[in-house]
Every structure is written in C-alpha cells, then in structure tokens.
N, C-alpha and C. Protein backbone atom coordinates (compact mmCIF):
# COMPACT_ATOMS: atom_id res chain seq x y z
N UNK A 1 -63.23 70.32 11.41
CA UNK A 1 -64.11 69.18 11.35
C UNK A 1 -63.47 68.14 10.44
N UNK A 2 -63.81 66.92 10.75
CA UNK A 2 -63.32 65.73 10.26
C UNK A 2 -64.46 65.01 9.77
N UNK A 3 -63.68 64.46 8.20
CA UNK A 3 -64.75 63.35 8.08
C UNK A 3 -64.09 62.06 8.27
N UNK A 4 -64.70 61.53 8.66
CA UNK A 4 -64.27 59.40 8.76
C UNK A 4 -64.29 59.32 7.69
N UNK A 5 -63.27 58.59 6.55
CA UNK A 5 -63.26 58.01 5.61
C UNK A 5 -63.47 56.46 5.19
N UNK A 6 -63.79 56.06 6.06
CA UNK A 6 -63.24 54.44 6.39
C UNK A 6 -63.10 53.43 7.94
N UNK A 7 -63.25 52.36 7.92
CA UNK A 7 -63.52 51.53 9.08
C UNK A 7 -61.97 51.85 9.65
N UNK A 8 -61.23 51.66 9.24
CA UNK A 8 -59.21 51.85 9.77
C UNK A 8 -59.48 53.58 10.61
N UNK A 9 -60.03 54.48 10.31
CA UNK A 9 -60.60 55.73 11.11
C UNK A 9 -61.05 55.27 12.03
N UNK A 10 -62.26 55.00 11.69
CA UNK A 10 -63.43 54.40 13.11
C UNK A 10 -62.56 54.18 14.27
N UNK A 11 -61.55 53.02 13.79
CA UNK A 11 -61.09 51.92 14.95
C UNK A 11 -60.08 52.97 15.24
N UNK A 12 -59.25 53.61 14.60
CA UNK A 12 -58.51 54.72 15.52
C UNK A 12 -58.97 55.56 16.24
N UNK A 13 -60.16 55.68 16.13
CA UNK A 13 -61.14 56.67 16.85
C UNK A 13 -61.12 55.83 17.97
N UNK A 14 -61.50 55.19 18.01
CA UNK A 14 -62.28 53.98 19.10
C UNK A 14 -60.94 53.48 20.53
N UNK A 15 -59.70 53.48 19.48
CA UNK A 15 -58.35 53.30 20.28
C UNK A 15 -58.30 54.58 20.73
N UNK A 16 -58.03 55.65 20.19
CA UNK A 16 -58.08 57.21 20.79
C UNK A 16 -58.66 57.36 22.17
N UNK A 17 -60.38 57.05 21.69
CA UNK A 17 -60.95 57.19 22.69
C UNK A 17 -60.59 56.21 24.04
N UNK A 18 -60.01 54.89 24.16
CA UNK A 18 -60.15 54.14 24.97
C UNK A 18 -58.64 54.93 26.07
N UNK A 19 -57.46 55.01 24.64
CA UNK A 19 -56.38 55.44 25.87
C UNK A 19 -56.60 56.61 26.39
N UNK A 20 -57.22 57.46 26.12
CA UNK A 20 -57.86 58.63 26.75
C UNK A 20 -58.85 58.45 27.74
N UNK A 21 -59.63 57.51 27.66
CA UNK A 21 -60.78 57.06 28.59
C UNK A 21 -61.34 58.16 28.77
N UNK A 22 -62.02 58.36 27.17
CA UNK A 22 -63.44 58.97 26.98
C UNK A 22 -64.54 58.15 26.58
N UNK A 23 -65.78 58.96 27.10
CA UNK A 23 -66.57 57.89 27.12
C UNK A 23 -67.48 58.52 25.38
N UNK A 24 -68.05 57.34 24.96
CA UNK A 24 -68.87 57.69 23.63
C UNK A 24 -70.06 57.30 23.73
N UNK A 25 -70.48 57.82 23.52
CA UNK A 25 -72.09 57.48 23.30
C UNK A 25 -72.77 57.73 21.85
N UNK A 26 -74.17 56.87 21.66
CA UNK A 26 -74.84 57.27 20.59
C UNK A 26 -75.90 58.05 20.90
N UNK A 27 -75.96 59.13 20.02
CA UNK A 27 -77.03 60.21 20.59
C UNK A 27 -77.97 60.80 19.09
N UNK A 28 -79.00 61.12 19.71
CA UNK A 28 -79.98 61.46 18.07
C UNK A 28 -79.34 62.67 17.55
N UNK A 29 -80.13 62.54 16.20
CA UNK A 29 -79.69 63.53 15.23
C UNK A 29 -80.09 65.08 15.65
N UNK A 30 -81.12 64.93 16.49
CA UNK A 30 -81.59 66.68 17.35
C UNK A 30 -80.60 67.22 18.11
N UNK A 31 -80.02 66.11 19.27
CA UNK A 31 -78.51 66.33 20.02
C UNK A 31 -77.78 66.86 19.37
N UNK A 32 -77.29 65.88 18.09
CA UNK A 32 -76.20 66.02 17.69
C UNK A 32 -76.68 67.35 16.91
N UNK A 33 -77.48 67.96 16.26
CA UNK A 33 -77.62 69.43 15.57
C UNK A 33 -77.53 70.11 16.70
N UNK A 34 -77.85 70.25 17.86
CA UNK A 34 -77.66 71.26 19.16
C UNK A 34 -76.53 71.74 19.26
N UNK A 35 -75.25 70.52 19.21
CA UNK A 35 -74.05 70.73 19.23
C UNK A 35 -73.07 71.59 18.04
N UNK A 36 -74.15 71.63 17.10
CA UNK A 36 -73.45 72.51 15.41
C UNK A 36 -73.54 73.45 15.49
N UNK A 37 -72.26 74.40 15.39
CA UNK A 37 -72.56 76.18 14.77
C UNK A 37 -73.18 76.02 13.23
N UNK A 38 -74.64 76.69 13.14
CA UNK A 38 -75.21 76.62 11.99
C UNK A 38 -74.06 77.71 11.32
N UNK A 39 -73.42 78.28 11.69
CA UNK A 39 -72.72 79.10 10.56
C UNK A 39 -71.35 78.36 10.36
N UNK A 40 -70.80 77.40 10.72
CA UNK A 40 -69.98 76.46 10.16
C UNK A 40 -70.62 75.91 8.91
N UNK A 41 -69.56 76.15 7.88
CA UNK A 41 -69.83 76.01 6.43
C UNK A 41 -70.24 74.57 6.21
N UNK A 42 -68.90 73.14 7.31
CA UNK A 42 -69.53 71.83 7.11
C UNK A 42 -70.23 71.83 8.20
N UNK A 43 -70.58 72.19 9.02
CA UNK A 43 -71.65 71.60 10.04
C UNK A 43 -72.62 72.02 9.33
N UNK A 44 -72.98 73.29 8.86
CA UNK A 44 -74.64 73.17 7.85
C UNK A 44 -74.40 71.94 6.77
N UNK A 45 -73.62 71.78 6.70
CA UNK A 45 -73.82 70.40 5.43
C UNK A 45 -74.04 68.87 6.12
N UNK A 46 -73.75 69.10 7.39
CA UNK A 46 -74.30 67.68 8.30
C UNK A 46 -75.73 67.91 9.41
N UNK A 47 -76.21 69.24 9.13
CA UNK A 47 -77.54 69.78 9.57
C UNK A 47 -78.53 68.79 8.91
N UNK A 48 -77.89 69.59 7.93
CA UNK A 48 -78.87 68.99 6.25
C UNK A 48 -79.10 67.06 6.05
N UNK A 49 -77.75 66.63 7.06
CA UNK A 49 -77.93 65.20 6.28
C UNK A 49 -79.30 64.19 7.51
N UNK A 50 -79.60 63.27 6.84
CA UNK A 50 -80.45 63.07 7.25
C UNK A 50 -79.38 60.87 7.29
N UNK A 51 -79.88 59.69 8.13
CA UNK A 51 -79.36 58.73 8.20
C UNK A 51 -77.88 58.85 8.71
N UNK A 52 -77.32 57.88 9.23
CA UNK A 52 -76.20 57.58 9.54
C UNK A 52 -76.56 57.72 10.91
N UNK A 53 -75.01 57.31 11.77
CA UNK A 53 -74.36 57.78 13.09
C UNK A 53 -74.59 58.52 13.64
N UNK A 54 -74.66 59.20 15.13
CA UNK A 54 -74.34 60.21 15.59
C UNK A 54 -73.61 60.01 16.99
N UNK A 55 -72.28 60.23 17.36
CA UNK A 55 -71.97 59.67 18.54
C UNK A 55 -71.45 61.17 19.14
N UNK A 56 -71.39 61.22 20.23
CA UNK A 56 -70.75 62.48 21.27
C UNK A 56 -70.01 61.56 22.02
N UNK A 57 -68.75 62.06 22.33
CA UNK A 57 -67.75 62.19 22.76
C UNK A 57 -67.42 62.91 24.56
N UNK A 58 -67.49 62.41 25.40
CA UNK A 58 -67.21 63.32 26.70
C UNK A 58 -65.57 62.73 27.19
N UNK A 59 -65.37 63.88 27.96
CA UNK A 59 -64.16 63.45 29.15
C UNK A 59 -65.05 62.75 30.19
N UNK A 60 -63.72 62.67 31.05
CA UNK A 60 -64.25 62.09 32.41
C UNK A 60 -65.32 63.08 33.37
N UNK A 61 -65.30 64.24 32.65
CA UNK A 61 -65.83 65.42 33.67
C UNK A 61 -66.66 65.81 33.06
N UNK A 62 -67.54 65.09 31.49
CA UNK A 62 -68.78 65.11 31.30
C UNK A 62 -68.28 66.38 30.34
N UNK A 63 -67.27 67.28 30.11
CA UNK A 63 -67.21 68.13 29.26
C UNK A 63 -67.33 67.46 27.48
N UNK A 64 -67.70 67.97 26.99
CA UNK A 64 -67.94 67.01 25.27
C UNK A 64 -66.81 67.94 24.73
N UNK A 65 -65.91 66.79 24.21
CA UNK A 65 -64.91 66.64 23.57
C UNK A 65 -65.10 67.04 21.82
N UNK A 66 -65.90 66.20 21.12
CA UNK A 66 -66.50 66.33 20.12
C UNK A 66 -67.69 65.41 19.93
N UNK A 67 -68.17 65.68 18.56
CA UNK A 67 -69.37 64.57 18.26
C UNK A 67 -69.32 64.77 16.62
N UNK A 68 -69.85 63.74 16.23
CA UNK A 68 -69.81 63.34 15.00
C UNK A 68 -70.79 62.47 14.05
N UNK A 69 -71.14 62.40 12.82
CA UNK A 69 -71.58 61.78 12.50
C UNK A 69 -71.07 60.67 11.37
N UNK A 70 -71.38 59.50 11.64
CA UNK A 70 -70.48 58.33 10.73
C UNK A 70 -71.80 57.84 9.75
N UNK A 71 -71.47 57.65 8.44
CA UNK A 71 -72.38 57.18 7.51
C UNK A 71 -72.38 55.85 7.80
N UNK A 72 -73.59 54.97 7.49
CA UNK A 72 -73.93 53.73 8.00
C UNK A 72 -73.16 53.30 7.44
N UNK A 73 -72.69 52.80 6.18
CA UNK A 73 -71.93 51.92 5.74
C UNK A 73 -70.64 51.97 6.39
N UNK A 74 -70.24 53.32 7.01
CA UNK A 74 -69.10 52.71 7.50
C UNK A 74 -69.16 51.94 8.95
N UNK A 75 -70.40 52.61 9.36
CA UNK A 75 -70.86 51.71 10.75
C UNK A 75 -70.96 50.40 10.58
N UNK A 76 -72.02 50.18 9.63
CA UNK A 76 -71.97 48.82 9.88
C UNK A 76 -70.55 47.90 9.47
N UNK A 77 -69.55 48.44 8.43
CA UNK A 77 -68.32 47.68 8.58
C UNK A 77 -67.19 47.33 9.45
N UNK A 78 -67.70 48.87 10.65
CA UNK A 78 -67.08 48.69 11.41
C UNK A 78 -67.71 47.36 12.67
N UNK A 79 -69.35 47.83 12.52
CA UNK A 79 -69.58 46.48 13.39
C UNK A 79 -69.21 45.15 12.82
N UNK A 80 -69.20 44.81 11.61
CA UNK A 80 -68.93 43.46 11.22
C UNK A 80 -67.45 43.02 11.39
N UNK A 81 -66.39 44.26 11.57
CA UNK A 81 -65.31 43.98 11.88
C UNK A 81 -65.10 43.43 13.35
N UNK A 82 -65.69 44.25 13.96
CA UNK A 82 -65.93 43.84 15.68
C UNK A 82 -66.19 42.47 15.67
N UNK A 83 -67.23 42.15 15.36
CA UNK A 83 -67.52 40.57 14.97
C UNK A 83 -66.77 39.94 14.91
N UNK A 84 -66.08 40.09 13.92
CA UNK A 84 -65.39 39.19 13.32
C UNK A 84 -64.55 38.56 14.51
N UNK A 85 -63.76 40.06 15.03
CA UNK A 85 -62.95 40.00 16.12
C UNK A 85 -63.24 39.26 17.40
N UNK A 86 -64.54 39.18 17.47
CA UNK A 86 -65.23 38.39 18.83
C UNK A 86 -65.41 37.24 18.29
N UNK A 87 -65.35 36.71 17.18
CA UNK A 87 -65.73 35.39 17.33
C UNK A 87 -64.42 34.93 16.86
N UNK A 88 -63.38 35.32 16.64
CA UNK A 88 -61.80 35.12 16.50
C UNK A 88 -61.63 34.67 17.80
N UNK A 89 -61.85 35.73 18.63
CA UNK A 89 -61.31 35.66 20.02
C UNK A 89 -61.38 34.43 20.95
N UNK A 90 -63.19 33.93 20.55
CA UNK A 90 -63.92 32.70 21.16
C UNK A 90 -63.62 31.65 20.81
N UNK A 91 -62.73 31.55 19.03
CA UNK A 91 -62.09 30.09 18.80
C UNK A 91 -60.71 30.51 18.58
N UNK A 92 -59.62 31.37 18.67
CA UNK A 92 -57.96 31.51 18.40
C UNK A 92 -57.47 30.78 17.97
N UNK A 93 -57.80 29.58 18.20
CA UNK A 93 -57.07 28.37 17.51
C UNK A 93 -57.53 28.09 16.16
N UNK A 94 -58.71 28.54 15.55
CA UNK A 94 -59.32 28.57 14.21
C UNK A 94 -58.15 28.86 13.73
N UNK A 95 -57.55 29.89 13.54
CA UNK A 95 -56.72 30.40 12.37
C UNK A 95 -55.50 29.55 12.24
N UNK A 96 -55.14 28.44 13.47
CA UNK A 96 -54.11 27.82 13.27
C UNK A 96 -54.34 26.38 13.22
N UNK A 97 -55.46 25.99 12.75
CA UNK A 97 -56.01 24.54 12.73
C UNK A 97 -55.42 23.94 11.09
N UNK A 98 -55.19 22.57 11.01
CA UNK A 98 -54.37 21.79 10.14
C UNK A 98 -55.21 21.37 9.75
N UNK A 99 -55.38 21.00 8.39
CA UNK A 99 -56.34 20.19 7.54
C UNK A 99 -55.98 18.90 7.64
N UNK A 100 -57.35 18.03 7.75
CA UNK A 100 -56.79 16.40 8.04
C UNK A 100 -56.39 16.28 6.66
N UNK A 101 -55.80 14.53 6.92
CA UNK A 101 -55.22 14.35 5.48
C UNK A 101 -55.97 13.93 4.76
N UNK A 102 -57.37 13.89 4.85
CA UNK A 102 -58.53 14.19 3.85
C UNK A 102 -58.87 14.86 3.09
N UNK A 103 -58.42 16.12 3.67
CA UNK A 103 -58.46 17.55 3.30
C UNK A 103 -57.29 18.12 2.39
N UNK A 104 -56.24 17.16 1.94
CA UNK A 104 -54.60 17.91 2.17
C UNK A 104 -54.77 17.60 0.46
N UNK A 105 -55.47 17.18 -0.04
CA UNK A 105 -55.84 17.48 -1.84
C UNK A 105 -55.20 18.44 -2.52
N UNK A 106 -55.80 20.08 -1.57
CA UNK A 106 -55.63 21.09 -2.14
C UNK A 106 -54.62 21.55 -2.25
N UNK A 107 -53.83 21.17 -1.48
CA UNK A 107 -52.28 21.16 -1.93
C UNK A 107 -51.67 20.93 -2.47
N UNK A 108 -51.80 20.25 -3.65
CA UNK A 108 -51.10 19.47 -4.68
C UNK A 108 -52.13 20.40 -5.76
C-alpha cells in the first residue's frame, strides 16, 4: 500500500492512469472499506479514517486495479492545479504578454 504524499503523486497517478487507459472513479467510503483486508495492518488504519478521497481504479475489463484514499488537502491542490492549467490553456499567450511602456517602471 501506498500513501500519496503530495500533488506531483496525484498527477503521476493521473498520467499512469491515462497511458494505461484506466478508468478512475470516485467512490464512497463503504466501497472503498469493501475493498480492504481488515487484517492489513494499513488498510485497518484507513478503515478507521474518516474525510478525504476515495477513488477505485479499473482496467478496461472492469477488473479493479487498486483504490485509494487521498486526504483533501491534497485533493483540493491537486484541483487548483488543474485550474490553473485550464485557464493557462484558454489564454497561452498570458505568460508571454509584454508590459506596455506604462508599465516598464518596474524595471528600473
């Protein structure tokens, strides 16, 4: 068992999953305990937790790969990263825009 440490995880997860073309889903915390050997030393310690994530993992043939649970904070950094990325995407030219020479102060 793995824990996510961090949003840079997540998104390797997320690349993992895509070149593999598995599918993820979010699923409740009852699912996701169905899927735990209560006698796994950390799966009783993610029995026990209560908030966060829970996503399952399938192949193409519906077999479950794994499932997991991500603590919110890293969820939500990972959604705000997504963001970020989508609204990058919608202006590209933002990051390469020139300050008029109104603006060019701060340079000096």
């Amino acid at each position: 068992m793995h824990r996510l440490n961090g949003i840079s995880e997540l998104m390797a997860l997320a690349d993992y999953c895509t070149k593999y073309n598995l599918k993820t889903e979010l699923i409740s915390k009852e699912e996701h305990d169905a899927l735990i050997d209560p006698g796994n030393e950390h799966g009783a310690w993610v029995l026990r937790r209560d908030g966060g994530i829970r996503l399952k993992t399938t192949s193409q043939s519906g077999e479950v790969v794994f499932s997991l649970r991500i603590e919110d904070n890293i969820w939500d950094g990972y959604a705000e990263h997504v963001a970020d990325w989508h609204r990058f995407a919608e202006n590209s030219k933002a990051l390469f825009q020139i300050p008029s020479k109104t603006e060019t102060n701060w340079f000096v």
